[in-house]
PDB file of N, CA and C in Angstrom:
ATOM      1  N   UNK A   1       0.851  -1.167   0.000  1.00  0.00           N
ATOM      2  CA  UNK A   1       0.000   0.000   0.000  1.00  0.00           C
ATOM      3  C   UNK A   1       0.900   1.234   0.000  1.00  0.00           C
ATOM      4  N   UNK A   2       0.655   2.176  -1.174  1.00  0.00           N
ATOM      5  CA  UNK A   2       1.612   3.314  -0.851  1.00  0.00           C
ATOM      6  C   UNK A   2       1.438   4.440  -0.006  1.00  0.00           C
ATOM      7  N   UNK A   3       1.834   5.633   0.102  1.00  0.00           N
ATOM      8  CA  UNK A   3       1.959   6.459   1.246  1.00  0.00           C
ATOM      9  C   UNK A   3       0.535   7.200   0.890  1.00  0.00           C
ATOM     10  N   UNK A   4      -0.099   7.718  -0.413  1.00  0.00           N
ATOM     11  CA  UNK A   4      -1.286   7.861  -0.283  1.00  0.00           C
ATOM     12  C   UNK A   4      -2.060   7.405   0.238  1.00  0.00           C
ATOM     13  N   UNK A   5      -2.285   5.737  -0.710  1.00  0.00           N
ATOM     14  CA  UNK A   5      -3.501   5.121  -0.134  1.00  0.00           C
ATOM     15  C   UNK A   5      -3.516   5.081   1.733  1.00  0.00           C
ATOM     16  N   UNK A   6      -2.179   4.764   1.773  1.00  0.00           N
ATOM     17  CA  UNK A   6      -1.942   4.938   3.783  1.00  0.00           C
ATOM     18  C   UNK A   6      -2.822   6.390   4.106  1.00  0.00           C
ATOM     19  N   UNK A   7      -2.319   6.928   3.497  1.00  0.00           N
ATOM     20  CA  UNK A   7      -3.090   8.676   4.310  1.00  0.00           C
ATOM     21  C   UNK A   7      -4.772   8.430   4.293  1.00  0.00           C
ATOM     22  N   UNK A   8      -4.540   8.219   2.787  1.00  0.00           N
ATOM     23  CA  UNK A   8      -6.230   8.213   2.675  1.00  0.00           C
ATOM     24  C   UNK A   8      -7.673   7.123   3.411  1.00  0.00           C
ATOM     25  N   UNK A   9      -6.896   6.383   3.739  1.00  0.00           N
ATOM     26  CA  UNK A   9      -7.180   5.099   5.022  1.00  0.00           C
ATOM     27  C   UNK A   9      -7.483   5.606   6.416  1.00  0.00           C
ATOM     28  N   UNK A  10      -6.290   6.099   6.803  1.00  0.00           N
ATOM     29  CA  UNK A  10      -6.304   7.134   8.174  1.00  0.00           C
ATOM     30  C   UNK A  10      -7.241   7.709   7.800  1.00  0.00           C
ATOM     31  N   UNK A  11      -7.395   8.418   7.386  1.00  0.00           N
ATOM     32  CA  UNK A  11      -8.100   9.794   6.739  1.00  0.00           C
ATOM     33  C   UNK A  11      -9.846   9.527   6.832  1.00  0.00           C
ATOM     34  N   UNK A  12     -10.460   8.239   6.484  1.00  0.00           N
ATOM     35  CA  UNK A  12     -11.430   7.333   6.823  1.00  0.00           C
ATOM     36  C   UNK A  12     -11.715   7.218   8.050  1.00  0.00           C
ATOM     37  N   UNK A  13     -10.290   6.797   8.565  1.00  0.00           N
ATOM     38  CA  UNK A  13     -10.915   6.080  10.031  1.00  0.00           C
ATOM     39  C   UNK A  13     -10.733   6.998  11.152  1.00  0.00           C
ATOM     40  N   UNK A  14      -9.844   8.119  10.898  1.00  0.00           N
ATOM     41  CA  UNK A  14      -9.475   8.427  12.018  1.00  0.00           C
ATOM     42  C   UNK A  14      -9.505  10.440  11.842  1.00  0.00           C
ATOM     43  N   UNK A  15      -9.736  11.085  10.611  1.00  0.00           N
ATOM     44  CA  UNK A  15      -9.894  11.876  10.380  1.00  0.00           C
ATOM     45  C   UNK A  15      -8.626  13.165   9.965  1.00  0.00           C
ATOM     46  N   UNK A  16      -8.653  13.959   9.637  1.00  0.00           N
ATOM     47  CA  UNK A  16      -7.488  15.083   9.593  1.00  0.00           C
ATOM     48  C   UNK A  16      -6.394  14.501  10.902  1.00  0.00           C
ATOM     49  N   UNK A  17      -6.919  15.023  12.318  1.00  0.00           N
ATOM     50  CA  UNK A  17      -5.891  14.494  13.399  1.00  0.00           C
ATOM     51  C   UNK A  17      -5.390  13.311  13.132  1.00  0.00           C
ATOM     52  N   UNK A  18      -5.731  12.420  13.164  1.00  0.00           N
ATOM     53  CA  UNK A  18      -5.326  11.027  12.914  1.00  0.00           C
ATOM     54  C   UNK A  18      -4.253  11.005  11.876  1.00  0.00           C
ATOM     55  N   UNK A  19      -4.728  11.339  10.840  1.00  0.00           N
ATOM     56  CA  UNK A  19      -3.403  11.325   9.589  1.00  0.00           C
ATOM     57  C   UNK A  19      -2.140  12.323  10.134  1.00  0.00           C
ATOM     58  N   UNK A  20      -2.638  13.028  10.810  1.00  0.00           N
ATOM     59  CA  UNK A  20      -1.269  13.879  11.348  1.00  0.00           C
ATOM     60  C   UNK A  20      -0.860  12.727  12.340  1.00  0.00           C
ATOM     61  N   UNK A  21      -1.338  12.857  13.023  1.00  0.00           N
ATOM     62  CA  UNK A  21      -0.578  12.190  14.324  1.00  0.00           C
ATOM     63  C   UNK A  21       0.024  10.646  13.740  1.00  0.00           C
ATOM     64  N   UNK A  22      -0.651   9.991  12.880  1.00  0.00           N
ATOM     65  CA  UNK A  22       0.062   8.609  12.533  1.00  0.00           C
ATOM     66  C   UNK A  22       1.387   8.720  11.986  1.00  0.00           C
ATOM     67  N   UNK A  23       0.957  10.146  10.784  1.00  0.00           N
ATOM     68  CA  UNK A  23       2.718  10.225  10.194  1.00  0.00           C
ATOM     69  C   UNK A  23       3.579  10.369  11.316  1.00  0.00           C
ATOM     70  N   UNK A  24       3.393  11.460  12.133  1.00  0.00           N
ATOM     71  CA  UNK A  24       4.142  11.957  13.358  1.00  0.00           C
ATOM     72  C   UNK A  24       4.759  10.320  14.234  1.00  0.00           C
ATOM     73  N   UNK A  25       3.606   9.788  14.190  1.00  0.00           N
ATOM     74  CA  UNK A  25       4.097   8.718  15.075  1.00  0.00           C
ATOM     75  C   UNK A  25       5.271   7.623  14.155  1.00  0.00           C
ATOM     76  N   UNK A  26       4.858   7.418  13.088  1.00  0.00           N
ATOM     77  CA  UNK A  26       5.647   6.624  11.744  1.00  0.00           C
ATOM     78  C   UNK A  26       6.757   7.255  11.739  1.00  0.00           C
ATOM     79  N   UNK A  27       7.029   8.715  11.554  1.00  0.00           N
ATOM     80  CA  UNK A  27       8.398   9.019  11.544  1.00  0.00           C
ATOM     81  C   UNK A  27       9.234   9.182  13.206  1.00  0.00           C
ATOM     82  N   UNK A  28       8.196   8.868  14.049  1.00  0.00           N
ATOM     83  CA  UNK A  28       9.096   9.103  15.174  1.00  0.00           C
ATOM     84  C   UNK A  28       9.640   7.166  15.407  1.00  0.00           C
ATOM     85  N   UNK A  29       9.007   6.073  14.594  1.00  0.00           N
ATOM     86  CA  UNK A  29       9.350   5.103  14.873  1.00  0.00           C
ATOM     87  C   UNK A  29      10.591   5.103  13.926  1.00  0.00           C
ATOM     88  N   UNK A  30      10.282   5.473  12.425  1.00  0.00           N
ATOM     89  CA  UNK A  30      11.613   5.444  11.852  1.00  0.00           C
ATOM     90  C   UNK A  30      12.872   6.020  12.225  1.00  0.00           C
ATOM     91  N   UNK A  31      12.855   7.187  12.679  1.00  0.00           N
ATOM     92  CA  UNK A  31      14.168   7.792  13.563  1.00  0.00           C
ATOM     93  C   UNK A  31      14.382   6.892  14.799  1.00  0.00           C
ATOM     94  N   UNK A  32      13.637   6.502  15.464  1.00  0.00           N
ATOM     95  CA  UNK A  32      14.166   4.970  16.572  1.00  0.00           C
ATOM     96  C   UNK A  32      14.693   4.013  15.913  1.00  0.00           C
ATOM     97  N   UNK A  33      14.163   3.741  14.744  1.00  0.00           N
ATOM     98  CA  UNK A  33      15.395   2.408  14.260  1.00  0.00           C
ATOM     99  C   UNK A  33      16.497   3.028  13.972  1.00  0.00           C
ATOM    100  N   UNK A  34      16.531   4.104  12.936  1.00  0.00           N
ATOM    101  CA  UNK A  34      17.696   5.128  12.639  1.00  0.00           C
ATOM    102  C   UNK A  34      19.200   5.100  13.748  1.00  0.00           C
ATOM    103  N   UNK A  35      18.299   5.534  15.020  1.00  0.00           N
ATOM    104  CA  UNK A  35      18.812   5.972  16.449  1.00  0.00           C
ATOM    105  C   UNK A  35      19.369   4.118  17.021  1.00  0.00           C
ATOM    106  N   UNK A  36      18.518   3.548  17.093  1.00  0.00           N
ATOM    107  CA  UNK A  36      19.201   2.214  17.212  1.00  0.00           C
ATOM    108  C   UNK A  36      20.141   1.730  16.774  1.00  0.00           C
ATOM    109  N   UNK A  37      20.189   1.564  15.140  1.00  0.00           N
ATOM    110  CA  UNK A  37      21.130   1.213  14.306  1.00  0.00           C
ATOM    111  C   UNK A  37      22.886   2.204  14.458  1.00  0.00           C
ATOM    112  N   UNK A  38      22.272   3.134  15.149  1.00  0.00           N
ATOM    113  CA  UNK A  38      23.837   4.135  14.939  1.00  0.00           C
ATOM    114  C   UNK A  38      24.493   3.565  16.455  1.00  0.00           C
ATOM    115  N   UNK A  39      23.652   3.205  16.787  1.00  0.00           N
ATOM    116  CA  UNK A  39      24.105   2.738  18.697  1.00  0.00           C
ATOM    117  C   UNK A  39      24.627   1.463  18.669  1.00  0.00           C
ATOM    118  N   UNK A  40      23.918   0.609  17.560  1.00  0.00           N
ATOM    119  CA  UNK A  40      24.706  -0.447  17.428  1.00  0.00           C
ATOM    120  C   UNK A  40      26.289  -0.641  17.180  1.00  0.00           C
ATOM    121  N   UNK A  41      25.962   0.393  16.356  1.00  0.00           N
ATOM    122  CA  UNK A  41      27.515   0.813  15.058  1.00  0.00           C
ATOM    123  C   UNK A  41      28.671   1.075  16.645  1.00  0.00           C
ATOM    124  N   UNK A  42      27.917   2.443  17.185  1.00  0.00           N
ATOM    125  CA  UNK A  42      29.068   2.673  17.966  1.00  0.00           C
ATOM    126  C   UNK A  42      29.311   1.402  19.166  1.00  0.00           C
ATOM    127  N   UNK A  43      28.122   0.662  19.036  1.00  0.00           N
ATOM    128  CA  UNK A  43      28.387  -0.271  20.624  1.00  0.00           C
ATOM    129  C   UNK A  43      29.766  -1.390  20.046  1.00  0.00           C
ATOM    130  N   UNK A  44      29.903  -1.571  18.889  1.00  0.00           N
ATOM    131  CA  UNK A  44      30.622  -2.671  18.123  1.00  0.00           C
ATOM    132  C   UNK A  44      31.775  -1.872  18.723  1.00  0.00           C
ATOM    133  N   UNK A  45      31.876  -0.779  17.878  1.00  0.00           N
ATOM    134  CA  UNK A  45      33.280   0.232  17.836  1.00  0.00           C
ATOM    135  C   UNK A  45      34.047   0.359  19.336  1.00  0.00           C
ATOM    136  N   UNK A  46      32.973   0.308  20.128  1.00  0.00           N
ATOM    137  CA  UNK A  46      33.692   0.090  21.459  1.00  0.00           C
ATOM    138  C   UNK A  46      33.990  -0.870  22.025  1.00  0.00           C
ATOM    139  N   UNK A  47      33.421  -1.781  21.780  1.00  0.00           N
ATOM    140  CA  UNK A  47      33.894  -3.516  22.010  1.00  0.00           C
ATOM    141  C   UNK A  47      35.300  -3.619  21.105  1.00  0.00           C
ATOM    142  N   UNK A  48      35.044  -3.209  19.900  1.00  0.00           N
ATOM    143  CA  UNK A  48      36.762  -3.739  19.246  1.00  0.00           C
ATOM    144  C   UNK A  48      37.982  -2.815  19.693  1.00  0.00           C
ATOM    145  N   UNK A  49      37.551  -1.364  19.970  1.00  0.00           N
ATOM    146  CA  UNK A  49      38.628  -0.817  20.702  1.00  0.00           C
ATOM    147  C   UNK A  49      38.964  -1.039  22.036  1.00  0.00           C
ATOM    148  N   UNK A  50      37.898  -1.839  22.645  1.00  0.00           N
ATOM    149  CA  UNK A  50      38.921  -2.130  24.190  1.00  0.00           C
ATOM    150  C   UNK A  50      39.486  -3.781  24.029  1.00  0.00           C
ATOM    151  N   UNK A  51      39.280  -4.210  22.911  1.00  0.00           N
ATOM    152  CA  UNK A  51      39.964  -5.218  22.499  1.00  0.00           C
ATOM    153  C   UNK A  51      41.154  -5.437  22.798  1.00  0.00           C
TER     154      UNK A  51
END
């Protein structure tokens, strides 16, 4: 399903607010994996430098 049909779904069920707040919430989950993945990176980097 693409990012329209997604809006326009919300948009059904949950109204103007809803489509705001879902993106809001969708991009605050994508910056948590983002934010995860860089923590990983550095958690490695510090395990091989006290190697």
């Amino acid at each position: 399903m693409g990012t329209a049909e997604k809006a326009e779904k919300h948009h059904e069920v949950f109204g103007l607010l809803g489509v705001t707040a879902s993106n809001s919430i969708g991009k605050g989950v994508a910056d948590t994996r983002e934010l995860y993945k860089e923590r990983q990176k550095a958690s490695a980097t510090a395990k091989r430098d006290r190697s």
